[in-house]
C-alpha atoms as a PDB file:
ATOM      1  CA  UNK A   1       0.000   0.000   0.000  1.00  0.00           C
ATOM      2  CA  UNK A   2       3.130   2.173   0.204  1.00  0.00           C
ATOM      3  CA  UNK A   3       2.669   5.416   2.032  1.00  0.00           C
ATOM      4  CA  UNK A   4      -0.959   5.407   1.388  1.00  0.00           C
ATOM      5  CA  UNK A   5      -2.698   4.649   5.161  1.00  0.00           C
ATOM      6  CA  UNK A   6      -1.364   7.094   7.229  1.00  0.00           C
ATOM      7  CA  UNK A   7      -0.139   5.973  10.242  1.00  0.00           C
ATOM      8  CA  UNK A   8      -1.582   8.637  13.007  1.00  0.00           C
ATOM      9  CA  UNK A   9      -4.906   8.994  13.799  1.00  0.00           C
ATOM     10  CA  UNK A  10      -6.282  12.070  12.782  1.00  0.00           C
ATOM     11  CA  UNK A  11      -4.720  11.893   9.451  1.00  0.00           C
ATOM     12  CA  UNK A  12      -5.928   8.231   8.915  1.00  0.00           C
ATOM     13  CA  UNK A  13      -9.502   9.796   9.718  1.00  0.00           C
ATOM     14  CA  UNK A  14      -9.169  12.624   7.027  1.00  0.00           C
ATOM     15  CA  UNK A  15      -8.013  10.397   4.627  1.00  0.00           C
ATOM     16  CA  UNK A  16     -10.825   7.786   5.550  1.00  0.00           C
ATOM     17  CA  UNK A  17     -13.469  10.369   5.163  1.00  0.00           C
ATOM     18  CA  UNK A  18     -12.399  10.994   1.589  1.00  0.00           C
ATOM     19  CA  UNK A  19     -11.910   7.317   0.488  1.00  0.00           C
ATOM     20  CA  UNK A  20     -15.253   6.506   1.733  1.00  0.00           C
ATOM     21  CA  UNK A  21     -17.019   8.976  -0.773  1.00  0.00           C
ATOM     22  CA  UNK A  22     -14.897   7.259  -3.201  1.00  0.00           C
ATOM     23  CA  UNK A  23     -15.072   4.193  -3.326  1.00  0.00           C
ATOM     24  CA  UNK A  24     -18.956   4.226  -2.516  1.00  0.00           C
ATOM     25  CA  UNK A  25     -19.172   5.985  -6.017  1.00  0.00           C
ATOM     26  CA  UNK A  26     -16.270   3.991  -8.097  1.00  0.00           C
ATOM     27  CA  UNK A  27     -17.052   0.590  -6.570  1.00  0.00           C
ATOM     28  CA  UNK A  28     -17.105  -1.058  -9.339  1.00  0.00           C
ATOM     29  CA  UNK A  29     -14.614   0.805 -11.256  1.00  0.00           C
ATOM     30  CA  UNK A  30     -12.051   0.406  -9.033  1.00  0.00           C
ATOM     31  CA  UNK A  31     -12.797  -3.062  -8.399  1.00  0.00           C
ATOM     32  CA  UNK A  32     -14.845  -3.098  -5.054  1.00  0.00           C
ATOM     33  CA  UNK A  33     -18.220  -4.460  -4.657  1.00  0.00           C
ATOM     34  CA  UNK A  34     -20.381  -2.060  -3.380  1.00  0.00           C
ATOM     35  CA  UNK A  35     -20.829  -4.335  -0.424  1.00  0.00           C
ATOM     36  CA  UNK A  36     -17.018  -3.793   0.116  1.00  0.00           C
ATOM     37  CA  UNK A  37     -17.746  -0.079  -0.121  1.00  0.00           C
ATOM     38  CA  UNK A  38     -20.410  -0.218   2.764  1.00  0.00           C
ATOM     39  CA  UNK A  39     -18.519  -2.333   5.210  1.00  0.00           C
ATOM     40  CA  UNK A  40     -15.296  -0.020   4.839  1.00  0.00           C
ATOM     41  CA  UNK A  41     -17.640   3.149   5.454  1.00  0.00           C
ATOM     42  CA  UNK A  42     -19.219   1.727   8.232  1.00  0.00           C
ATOM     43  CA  UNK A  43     -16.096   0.859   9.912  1.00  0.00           C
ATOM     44  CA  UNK A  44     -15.076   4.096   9.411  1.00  0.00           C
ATOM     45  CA  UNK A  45     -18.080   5.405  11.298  1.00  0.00           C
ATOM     46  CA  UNK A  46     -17.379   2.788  14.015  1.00  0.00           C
ATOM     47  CA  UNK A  47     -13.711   4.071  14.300  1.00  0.00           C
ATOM     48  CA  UNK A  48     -14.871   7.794  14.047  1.00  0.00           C
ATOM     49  CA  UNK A  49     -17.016   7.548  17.323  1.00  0.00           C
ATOM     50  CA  UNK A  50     -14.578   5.672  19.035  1.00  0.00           C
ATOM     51  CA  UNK A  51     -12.292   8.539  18.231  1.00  0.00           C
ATOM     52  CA  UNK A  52     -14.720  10.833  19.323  1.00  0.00           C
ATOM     53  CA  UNK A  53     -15.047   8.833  23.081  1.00  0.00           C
ATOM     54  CA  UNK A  54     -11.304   8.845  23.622  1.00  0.00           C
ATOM     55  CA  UNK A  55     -10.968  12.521  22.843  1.00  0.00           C
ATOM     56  CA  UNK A  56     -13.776  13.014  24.980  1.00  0.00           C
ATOM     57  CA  UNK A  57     -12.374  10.557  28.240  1.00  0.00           C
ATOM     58  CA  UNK A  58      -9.104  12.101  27.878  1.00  0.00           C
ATOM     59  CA  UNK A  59     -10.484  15.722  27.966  1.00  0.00           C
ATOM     60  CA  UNK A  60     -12.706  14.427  31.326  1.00  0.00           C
ATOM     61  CA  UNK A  61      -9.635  13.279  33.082  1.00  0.00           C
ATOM     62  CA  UNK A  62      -7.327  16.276  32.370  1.00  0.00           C
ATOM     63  CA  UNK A  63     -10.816  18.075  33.665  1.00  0.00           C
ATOM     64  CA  UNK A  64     -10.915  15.734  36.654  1.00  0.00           C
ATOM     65  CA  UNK A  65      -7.071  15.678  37.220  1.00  0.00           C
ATOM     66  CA  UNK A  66      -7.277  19.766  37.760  1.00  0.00           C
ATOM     67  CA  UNK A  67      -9.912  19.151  39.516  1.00  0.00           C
ATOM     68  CA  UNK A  68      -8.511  17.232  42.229  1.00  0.00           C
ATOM     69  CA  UNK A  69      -5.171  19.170  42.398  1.00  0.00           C
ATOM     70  CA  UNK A  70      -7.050  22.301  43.345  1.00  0.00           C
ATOM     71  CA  UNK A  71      -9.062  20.362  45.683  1.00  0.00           C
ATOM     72  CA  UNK A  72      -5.618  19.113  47.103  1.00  0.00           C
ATOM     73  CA  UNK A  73      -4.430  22.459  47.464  1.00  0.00           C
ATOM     74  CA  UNK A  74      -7.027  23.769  49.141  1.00  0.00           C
ATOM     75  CA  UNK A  75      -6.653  20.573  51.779  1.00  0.00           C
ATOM     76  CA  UNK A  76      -3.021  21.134  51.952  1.00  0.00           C
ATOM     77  CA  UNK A  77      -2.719  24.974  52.952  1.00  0.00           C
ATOM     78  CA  UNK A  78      -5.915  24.576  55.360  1.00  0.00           C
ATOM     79  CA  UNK A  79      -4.129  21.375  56.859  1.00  0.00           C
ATOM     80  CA  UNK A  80      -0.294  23.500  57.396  1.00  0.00           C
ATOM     81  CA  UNK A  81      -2.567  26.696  58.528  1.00  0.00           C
ATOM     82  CA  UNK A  82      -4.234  24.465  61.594  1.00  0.00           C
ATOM     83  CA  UNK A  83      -1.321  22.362  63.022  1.00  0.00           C
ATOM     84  CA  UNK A  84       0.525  26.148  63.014  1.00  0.00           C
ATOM     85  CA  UNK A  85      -2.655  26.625  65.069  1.00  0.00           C
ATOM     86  CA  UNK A  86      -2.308  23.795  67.120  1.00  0.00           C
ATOM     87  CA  UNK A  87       1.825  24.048  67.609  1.00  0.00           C
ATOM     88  CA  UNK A  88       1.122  27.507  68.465  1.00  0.00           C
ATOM     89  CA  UNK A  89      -1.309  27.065  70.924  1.00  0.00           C
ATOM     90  CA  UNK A  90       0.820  23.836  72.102  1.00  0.00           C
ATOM     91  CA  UNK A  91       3.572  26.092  72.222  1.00  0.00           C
ATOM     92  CA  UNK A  92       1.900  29.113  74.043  1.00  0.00           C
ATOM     93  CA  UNK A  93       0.328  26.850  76.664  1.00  0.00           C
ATOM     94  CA  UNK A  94       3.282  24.812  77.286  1.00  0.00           C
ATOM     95  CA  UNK A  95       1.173  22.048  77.257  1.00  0.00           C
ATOM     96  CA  UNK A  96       2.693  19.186  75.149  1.00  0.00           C
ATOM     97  CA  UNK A  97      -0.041  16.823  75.342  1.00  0.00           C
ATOM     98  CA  UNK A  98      -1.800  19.161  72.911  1.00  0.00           C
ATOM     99  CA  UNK A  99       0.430  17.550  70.333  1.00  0.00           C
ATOM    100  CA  UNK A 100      -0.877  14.362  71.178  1.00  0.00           C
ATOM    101  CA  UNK A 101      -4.728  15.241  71.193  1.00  0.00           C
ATOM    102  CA  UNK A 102      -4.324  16.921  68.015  1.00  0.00           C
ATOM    103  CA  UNK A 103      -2.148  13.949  65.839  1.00  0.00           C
ATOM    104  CA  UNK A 104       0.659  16.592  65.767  1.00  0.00           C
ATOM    105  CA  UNK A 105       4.505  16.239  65.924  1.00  0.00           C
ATOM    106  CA  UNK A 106       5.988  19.149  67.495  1.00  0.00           C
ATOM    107  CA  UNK A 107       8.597  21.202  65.916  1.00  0.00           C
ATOM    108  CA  UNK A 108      12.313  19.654  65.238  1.00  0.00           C
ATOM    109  CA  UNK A 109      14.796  21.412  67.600  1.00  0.00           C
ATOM    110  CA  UNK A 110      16.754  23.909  65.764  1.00  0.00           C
ATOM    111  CA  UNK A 111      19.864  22.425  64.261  1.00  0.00           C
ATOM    112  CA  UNK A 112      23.458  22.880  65.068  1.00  0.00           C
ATOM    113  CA  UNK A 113      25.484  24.007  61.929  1.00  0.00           C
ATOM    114  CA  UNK A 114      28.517  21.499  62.008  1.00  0.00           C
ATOM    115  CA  UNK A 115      32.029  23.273  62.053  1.00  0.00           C
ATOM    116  CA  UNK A 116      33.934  22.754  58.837  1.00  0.00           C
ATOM    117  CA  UNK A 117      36.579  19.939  57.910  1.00  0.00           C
ATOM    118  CA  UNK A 118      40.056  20.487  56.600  1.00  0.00           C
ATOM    119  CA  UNK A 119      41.460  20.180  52.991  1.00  0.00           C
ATOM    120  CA  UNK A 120      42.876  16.373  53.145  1.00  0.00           C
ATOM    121  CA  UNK A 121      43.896  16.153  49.618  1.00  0.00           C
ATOM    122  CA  UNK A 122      46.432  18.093  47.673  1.00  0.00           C
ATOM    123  CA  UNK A 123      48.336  19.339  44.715  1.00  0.00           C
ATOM    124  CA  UNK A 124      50.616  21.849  43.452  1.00  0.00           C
ATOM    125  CA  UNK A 125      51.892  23.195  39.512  1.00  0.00           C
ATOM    126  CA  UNK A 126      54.627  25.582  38.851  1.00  0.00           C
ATOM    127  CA  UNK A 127      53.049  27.860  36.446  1.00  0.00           C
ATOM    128  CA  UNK A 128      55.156  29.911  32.912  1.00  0.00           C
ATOM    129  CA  UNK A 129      55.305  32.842  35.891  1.00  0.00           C
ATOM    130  CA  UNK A 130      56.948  31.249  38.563  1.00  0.00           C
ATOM    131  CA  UNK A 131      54.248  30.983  40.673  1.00  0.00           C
ATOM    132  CA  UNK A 132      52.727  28.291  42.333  1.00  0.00           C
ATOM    133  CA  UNK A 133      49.460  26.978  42.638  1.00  0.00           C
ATOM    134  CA  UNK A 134      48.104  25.226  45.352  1.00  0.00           C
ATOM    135  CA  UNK A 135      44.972  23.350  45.484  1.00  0.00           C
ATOM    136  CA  UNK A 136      43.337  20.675  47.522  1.00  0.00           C
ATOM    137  CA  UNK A 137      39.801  19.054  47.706  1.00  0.00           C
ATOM    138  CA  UNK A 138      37.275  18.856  50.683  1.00  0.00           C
ATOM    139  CA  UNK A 139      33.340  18.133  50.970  1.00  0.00           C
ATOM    140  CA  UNK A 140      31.937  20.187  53.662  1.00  0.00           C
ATOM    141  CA  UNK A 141      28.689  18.525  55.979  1.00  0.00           C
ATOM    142  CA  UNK A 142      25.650  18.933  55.294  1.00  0.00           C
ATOM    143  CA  UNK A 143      24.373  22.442  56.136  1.00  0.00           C
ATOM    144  CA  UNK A 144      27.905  24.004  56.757  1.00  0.00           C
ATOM    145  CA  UNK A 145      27.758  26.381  53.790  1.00  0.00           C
ATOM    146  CA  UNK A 146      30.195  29.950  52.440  1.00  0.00           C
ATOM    147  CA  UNK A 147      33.161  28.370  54.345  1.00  0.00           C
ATOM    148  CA  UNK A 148      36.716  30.330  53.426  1.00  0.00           C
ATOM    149  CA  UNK A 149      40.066  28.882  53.944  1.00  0.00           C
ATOM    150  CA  UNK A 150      43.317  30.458  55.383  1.00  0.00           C
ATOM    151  CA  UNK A 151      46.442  29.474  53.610  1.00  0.00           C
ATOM    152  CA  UNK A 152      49.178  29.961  55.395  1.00  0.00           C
ATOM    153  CA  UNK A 153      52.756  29.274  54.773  1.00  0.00           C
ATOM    154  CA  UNK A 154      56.652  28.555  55.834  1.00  0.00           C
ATOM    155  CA  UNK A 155      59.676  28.625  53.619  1.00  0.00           C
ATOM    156  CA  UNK A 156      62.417  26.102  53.785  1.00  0.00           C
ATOM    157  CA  UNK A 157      61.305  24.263  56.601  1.00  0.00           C
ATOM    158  CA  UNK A 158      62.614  24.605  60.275  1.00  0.00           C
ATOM    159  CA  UNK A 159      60.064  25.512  63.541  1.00  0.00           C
ATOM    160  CA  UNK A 160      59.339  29.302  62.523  1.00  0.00           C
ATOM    161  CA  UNK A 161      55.605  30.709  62.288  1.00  0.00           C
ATOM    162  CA  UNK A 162      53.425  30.054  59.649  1.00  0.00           C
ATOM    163  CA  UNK A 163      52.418  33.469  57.866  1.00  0.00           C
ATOM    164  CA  UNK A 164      48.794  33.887  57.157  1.00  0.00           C
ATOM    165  CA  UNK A 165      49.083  34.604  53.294  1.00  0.00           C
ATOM    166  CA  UNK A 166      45.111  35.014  52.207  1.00  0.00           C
ATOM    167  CA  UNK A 167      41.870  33.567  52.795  1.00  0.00           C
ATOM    168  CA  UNK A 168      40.315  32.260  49.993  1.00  0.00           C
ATOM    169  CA  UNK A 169      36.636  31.548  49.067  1.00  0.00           C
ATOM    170  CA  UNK A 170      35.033  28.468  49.824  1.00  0.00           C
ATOM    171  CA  UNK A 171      34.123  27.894  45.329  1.00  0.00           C
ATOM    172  CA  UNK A 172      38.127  28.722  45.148  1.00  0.00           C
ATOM    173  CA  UNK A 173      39.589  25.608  45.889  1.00  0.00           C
ATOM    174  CA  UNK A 174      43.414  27.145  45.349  1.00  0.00           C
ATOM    175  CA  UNK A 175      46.129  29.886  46.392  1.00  0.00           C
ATOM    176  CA  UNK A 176      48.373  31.079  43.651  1.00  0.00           C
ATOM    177  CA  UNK A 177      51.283  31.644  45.821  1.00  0.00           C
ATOM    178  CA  UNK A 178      53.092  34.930  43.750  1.00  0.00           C
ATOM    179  CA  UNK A 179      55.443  35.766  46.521  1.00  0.00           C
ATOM    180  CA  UNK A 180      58.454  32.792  47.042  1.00  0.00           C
ATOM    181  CA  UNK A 181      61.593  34.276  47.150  1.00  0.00           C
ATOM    182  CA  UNK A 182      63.859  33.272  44.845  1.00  0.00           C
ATOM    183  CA  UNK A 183      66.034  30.480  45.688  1.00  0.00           C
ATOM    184  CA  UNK A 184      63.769  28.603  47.933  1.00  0.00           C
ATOM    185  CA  UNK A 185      64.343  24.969  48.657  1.00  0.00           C
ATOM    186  CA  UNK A 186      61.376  23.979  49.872  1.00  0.00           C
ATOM    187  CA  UNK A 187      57.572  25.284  51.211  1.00  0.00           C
ATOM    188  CA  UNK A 188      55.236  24.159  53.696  1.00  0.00           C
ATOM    189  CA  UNK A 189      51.753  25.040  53.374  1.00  0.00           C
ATOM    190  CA  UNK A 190      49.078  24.558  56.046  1.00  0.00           C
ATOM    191  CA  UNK A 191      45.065  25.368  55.001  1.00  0.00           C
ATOM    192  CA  UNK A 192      41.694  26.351  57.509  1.00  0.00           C
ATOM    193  CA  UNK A 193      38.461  26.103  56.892  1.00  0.00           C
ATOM    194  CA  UNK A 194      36.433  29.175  58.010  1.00  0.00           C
ATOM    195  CA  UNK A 195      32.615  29.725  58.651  1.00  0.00           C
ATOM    196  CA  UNK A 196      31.980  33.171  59.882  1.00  0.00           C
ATOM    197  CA  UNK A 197      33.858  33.395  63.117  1.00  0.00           C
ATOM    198  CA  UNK A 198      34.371  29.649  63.302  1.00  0.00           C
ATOM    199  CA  UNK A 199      36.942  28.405  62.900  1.00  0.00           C
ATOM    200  CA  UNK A 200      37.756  24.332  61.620  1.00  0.00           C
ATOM    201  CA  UNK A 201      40.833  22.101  62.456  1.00  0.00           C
ATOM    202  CA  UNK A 202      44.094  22.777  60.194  1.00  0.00           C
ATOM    203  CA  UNK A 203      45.095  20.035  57.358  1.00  0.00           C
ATOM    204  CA  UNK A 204      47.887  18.458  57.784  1.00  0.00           C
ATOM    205  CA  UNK A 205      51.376  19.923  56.227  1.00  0.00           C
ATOM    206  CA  UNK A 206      51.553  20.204  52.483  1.00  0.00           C
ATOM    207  CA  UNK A 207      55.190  20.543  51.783  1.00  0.00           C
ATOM    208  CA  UNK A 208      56.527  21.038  48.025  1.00  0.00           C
ATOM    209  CA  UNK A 209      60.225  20.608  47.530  1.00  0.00           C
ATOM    210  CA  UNK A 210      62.119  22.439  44.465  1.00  0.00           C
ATOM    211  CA  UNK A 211      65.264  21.104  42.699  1.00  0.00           C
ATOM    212  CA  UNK A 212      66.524  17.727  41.190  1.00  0.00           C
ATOM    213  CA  UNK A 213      64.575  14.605  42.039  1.00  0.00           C
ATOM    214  CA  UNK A 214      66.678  11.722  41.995  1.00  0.00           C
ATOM    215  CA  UNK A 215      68.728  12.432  39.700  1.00  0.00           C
ATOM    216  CA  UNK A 216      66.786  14.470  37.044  1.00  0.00           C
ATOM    217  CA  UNK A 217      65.340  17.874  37.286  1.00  0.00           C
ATOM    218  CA  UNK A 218      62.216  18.666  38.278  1.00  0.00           C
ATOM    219  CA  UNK A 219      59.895  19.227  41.520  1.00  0.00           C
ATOM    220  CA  UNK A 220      58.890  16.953  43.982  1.00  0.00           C
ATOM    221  CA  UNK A 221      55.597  16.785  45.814  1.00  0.00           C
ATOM    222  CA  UNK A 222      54.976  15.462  49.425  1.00  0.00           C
ATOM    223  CA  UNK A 223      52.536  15.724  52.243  1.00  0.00           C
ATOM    224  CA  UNK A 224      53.909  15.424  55.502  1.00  0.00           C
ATOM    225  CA  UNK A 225      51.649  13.839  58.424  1.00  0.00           C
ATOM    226  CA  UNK A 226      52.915  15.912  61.084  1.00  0.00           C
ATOM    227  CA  UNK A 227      49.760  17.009  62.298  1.00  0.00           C
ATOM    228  CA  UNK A 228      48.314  20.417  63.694  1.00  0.00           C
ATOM    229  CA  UNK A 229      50.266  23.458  64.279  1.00  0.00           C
ATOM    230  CA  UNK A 230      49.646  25.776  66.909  1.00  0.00           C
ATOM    231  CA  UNK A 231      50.275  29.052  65.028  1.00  0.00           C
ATOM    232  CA  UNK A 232      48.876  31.124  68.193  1.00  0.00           C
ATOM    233  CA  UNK A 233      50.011  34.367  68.001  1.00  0.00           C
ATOM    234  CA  UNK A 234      52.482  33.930  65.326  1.00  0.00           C
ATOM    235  CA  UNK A 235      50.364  33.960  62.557  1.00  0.00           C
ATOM    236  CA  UNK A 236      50.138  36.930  60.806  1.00  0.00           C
ATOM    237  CA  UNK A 237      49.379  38.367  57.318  1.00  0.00           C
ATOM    238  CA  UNK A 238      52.340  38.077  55.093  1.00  0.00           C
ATOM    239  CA  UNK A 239      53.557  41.839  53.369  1.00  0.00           C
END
């Protein structure tokens, strides 16, 4: 039949309707007995009302289906408007059986935001500049949200202070450190998470040595375990 039957619906309706006239008049002519010709149009009649029904039953449940949502609605907002009531009055009479009586839970304590966690993975790139950047990777809790992070710093190792270099922002995941003097053998880095005025544990050392590595030229990379450092007083913001 090739592309003649159209495959959707409404088109196979349209084109139905005009066949119908058709072939009741060319019956014969086209090789149809005009008994052919009256079952094919009264299929098509059978078809067209049955078209007509589904239209209608899908029109009555997107009807119905509106319906009900505005229905739910209306539940839903006077349901959350009368256990405020009933918390309220719960609440105001310091009565919790109230809670009970009316099939109500009473409110969740307010929560503690949880202090942030230290960096506990890094890396560091010399860039064309000189510079270096430092990153690292953390995943705050739940609920512990615009944290900051101090970077803070020693050159070539030793038991000097740490100098507070910058704080960045919690999306910035990285220092670019522009200031190492030139020369330097090797560089400690220490970062701390910051939420407002608190204040999270320190990572670990993150120590990046310059110069050959064994043998060859190059930079080495290594994280030392050597837990926190009490910077105190000491630390200060580098010039």
């Amino acid at each position: 039949m090739g592309n003649n039957m159209p495959t959707k619906i409404g088109d196979l309706i349209n084109w139905c309707t005009v066949h119908v006239d058709l072939w009741s008049v060319n019956a014969t002519s086209v090789g149809l007995t005009a008994a052919q010709a009256l079952q094919f149009k009264n299929a098509v009649n059978t078809m067209v009302l049955a078209n007509s029904s589904a239209e209608a039953a899908r029109q009555a449940s997107k009807d119905a289906t509106i319906t009900l949502q505005t229905n739910v609605d209306v539940v839903r907002t006077l349901g959350a408007a009368f256990v405020a009531v009933i918390k309220g009055y719960a609440e105001t009479t310091n009565n919790n059986n109230v809670y009970a009586l009316g099939g109500v839970s009473p409110s969740d304590p307010p929560g503690v935001v949880p202090t942030p966690v230290a960096p506990n993975q890094f890396g560091a790139s010399i860039n064309p500049d000189g510079s270096l950047t430092v990153k690292w990777k953390v995943t705050q809790p739940a609920g512990c949200t615009n944290v900051s992070y101090s970077v803070s710093r020693r050159l070539n190792g030793g038991t000097g202070p740490f100098v507070l270099l910058a704080n960045e922002g919690g999306r910035n995941k990285s220092f670019v450190d522009t200031t190492l003097p030139i020369g330097v053998d090797k560089v400690e880095y220490i970062v701390q998470p910051r939420r407002g005025d608190v204040a999270g544990p320190q990572s670990t050392v993150f120590m990046v040595q310059f110069g050959s590595v064994a043998g060859g030229g190059g930079m080495s990379i290594t994280s030392t375990e050597t837990g926190p450092i009490d910077l105190g007083a000491s630390m200060k913001m580098a010039a």
